[in-house]
Protein backbone atom coordinates (compact mmCIF):
# COMPACT_ATOMS: atom_id res chain seq x y z
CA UNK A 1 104.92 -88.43 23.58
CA UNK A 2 104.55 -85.80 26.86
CA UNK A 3 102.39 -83.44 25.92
CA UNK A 4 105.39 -81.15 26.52
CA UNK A 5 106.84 -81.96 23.10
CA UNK A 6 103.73 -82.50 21.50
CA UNK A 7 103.19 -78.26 22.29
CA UNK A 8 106.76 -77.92 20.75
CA UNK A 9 106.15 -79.60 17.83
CA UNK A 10 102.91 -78.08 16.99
CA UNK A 11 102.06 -74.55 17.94
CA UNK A 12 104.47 -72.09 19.50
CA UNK A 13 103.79 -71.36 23.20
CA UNK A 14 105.70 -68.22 23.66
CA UNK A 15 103.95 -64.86 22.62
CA UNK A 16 105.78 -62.42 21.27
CA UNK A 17 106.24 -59.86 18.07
CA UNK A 18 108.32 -60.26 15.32
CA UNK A 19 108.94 -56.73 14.01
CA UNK A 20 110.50 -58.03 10.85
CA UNK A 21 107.77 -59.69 9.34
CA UNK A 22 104.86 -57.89 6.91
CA UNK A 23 101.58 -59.67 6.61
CA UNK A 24 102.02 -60.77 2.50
CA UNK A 25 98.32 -59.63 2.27
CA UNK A 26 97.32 -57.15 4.02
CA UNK A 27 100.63 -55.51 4.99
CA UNK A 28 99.99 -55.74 8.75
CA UNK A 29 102.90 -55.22 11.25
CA UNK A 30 101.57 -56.97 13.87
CA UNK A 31 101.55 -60.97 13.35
CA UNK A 32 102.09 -63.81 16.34
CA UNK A 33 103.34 -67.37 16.72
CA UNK A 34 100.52 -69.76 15.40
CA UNK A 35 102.22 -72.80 14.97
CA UNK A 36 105.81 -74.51 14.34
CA UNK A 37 106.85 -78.21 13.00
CA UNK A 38 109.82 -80.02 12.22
CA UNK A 39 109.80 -78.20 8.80
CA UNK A 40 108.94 -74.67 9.22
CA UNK A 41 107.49 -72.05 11.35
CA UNK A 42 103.76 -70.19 10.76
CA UNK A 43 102.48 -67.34 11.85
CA UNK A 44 99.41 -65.01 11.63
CA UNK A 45 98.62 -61.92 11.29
CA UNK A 46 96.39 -60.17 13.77
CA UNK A 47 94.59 -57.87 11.18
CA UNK A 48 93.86 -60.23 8.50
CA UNK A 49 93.80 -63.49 9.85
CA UNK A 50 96.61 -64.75 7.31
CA UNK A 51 98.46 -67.72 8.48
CA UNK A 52 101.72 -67.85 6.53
CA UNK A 53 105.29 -69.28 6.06
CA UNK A 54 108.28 -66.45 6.41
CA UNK A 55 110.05 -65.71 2.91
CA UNK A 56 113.30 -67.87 4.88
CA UNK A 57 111.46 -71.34 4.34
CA UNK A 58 110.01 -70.56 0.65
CA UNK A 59 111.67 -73.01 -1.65
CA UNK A 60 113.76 -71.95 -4.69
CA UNK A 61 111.97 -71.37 -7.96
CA UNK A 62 113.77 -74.83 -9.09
CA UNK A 63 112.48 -76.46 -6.36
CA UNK A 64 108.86 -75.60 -6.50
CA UNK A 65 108.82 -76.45 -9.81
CA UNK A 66 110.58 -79.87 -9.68
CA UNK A 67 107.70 -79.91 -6.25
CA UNK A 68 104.61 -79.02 -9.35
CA UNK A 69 105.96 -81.66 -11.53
CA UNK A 70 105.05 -84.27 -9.52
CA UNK A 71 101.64 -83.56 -9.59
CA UNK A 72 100.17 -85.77 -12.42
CA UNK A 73 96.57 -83.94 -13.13
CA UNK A 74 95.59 -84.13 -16.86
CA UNK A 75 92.64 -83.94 -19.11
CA UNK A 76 92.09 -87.75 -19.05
CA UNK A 77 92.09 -87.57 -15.00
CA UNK A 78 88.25 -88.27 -14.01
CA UNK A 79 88.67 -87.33 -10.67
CA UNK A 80 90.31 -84.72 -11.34
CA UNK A 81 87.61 -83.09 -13.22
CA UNK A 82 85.23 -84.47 -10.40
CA UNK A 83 87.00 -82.13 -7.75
CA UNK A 84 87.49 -79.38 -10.01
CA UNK A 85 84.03 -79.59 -10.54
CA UNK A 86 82.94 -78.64 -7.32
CA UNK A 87 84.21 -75.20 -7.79
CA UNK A 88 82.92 -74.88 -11.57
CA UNK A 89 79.36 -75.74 -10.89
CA UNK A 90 78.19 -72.57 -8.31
CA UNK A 91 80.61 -70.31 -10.75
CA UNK A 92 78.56 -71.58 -13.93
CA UNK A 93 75.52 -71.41 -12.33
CA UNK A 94 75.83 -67.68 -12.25
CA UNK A 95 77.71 -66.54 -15.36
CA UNK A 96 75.65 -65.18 -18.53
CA UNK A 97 75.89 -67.87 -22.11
CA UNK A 98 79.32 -67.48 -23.60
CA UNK A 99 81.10 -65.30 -21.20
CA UNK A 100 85.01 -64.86 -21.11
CA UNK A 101 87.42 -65.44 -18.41
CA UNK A 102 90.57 -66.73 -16.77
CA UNK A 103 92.31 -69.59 -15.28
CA UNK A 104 94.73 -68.33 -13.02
CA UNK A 105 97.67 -70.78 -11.86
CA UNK A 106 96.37 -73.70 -14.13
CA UNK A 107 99.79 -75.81 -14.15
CA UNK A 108 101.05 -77.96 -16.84
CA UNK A 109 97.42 -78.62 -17.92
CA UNK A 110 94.46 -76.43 -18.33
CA UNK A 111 92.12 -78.66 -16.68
CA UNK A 112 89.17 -75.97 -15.24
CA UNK A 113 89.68 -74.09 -18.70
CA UNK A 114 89.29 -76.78 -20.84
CA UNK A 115 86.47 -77.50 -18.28
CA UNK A 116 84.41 -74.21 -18.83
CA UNK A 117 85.02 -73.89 -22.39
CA UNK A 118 83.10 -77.02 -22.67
CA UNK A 119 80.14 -75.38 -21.10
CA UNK A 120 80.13 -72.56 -23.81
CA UNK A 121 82.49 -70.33 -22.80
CA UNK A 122 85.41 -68.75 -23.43
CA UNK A 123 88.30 -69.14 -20.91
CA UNK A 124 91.70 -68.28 -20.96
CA UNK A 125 94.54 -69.51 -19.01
CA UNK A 126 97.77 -68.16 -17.52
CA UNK A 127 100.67 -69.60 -15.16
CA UNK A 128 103.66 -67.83 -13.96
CA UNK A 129 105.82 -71.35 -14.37
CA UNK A 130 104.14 -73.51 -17.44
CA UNK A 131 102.20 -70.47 -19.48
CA UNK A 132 103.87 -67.41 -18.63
CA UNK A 133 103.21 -66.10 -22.04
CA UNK A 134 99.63 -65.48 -21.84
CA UNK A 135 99.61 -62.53 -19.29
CA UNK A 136 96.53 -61.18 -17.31
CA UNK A 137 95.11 -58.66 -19.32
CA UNK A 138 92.11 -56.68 -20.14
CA UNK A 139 88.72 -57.26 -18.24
CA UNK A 140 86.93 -60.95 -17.18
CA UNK A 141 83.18 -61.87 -17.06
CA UNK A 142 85.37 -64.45 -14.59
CA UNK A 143 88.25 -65.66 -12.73
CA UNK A 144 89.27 -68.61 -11.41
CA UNK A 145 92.33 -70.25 -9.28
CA UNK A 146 92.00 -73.10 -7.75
CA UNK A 147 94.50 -74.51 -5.10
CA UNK A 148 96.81 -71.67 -6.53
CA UNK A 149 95.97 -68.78 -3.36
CA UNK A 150 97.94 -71.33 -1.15
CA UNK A 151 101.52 -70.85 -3.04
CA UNK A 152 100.97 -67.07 -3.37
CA UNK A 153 104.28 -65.71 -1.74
CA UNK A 154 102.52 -62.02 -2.12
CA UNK A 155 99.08 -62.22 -2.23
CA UNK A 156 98.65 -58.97 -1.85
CA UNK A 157 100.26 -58.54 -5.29
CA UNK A 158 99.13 -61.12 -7.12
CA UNK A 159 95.77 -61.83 -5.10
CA UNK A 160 93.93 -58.59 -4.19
CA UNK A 161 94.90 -56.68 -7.57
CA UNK A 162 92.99 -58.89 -9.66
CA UNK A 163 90.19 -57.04 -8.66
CA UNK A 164 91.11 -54.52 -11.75
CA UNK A 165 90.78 -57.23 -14.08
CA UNK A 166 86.99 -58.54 -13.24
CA UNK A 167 84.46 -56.65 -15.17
CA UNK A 168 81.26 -55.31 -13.89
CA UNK A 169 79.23 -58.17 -12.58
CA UNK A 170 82.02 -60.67 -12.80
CA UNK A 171 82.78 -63.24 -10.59
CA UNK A 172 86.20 -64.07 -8.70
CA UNK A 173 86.57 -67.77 -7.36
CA UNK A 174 89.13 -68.82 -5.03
CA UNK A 175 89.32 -72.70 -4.67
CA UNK A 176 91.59 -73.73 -1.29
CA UNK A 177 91.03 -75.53 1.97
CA UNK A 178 90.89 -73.32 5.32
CA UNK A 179 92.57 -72.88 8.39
CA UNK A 180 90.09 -73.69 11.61
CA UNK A 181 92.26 -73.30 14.30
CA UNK A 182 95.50 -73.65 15.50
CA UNK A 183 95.21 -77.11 17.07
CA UNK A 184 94.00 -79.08 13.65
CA UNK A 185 96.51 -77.01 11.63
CA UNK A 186 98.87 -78.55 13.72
CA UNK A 187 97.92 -82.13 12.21
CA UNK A 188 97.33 -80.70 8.99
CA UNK A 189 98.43 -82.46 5.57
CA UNK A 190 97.78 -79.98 3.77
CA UNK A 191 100.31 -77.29 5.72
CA UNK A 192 102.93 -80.59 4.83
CA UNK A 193 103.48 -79.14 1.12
CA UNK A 194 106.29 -77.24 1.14
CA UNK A 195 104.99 -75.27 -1.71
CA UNK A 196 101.56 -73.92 0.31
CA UNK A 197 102.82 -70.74 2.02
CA UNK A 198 99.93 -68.89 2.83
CA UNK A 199 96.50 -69.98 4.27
CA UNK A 200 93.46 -68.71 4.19
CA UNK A 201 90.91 -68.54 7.40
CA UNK A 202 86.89 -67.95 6.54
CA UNK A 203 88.07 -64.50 8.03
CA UNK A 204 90.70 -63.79 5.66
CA UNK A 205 88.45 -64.58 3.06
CA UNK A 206 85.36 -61.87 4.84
CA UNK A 207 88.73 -59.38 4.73
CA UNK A 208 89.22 -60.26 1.22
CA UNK A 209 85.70 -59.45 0.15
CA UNK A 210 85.65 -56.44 2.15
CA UNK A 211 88.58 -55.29 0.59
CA UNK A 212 87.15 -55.71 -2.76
CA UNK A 213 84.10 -54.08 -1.71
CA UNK A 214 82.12 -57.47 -2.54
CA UNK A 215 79.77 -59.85 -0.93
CA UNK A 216 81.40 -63.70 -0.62
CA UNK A 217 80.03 -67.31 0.23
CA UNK A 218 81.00 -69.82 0.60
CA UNK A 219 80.23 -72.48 -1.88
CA UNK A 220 81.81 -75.52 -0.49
CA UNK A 221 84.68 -76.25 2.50
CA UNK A 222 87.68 -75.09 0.01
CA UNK A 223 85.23 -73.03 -2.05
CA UNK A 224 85.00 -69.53 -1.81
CA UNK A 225 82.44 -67.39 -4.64
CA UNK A 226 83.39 -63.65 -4.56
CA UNK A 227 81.07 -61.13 -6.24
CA UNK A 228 79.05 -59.79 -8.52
CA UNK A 229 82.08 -57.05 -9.10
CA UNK A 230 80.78 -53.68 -9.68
């Protein structure tokens, strides 16, 4: 392939200013080309760092759904529970006996809660498409989502607001791989689901914190420990 096609399939030469778009996080005006395949464009936002997909390639709410049911995680999945566990141990290394908190965007099964609860505490769970009866409410020792912050069509919304729902020295974790650059996103599996819309950059995730008014670190490649809350 000339390496004239191999800049048109991957990232988007031409610099320029879309003044329709609105960063989905941080509301910034001001986001440029970062990349383009046969599927869908992505761009980022100057302030924030956000790469993201543009509200015309987001799938219908049938279609992501028929997309999550062809996940097959459950309870009896051992390696499921291994990878999940990589984000539970640093989180339960540093919550108080029997706290209570919140799955966030568990999916058809409850994996990480059923996870924690084993470990003596209490956690909740919530998703917008499989549990949408058990709302977000009231305050959280914890919260968790992991590989949810990727589908988040308005992060802003549903992301930085949770904020009001951690408790004084609680703990926020956000489980989902990183953008490096623009040249590996371009060969990027995990930019090939057509359900991830928005990725997250180790600088997002500093903008995140400071938006919060938090300290973050990073626990892991796709981990990300926010907190103590105030």
């Amino acid at each position: 392939m000339a390496r004239s096609e191999q800049l048109e399939q991957s990232c988007l030469c031409e610099v320029f200013v879309d003044p329709n778009l609105v960063c989905p996080l941080c509301e910034g005006r001001v986001s440029l080309p970062f990349c383009r395949d046969k599927q869908r464009q992505y761009w980022q936002c100057e302030r924030c760092q956000l790469v993201y997909v543009p509200a015309s390639y987001h799938l219908s709410p049938a279609a992501e759904l028929a997309e999550y049911q062809q996940h097959e995680n459950s309870f009896e999945d051992a390696g499921y529970r291994q990878f999940l566990g990589r984000a539970a141990a640093p989180l339960l290394a540093r919550l108080e006996p029997a706290s209570c908190g919140i799955d966030i965007g568990c999916g058809p099964a409850p994996v990480m809660a059923q996870m924690l609860s084993e470990a003596g505490h209490r956690c909740d769970y919530f998703d917008p498409l499989f549990f949408p009866e058990q709302p977000v409410r009231g305050l959280y020792d914890f919260i968790t989502l992991t590989e949810v912050a990727e589908h988040m069509a308005s992060p802003r919304r549903d992301l930085l607001s949770l904020k009001q729902q951690v408790a004084p020295g609680g703990w926020l974790l956000i489980m989902t791989k990183r953008v490096i650059n623009a040249e590996r996103f371009a060969h990027w599996h995990y930019k090939n689901d057509p359900t991830h819309i928005s990725f997250y950059s180790e600088a997002t995730l500093q903008w995140i914190a400071q938006c919060w008014g938090v300290a973050w670190r990073s626990e892991a490649s796709d981990v990300a420990l926010f907190g103590p809350f105030d």
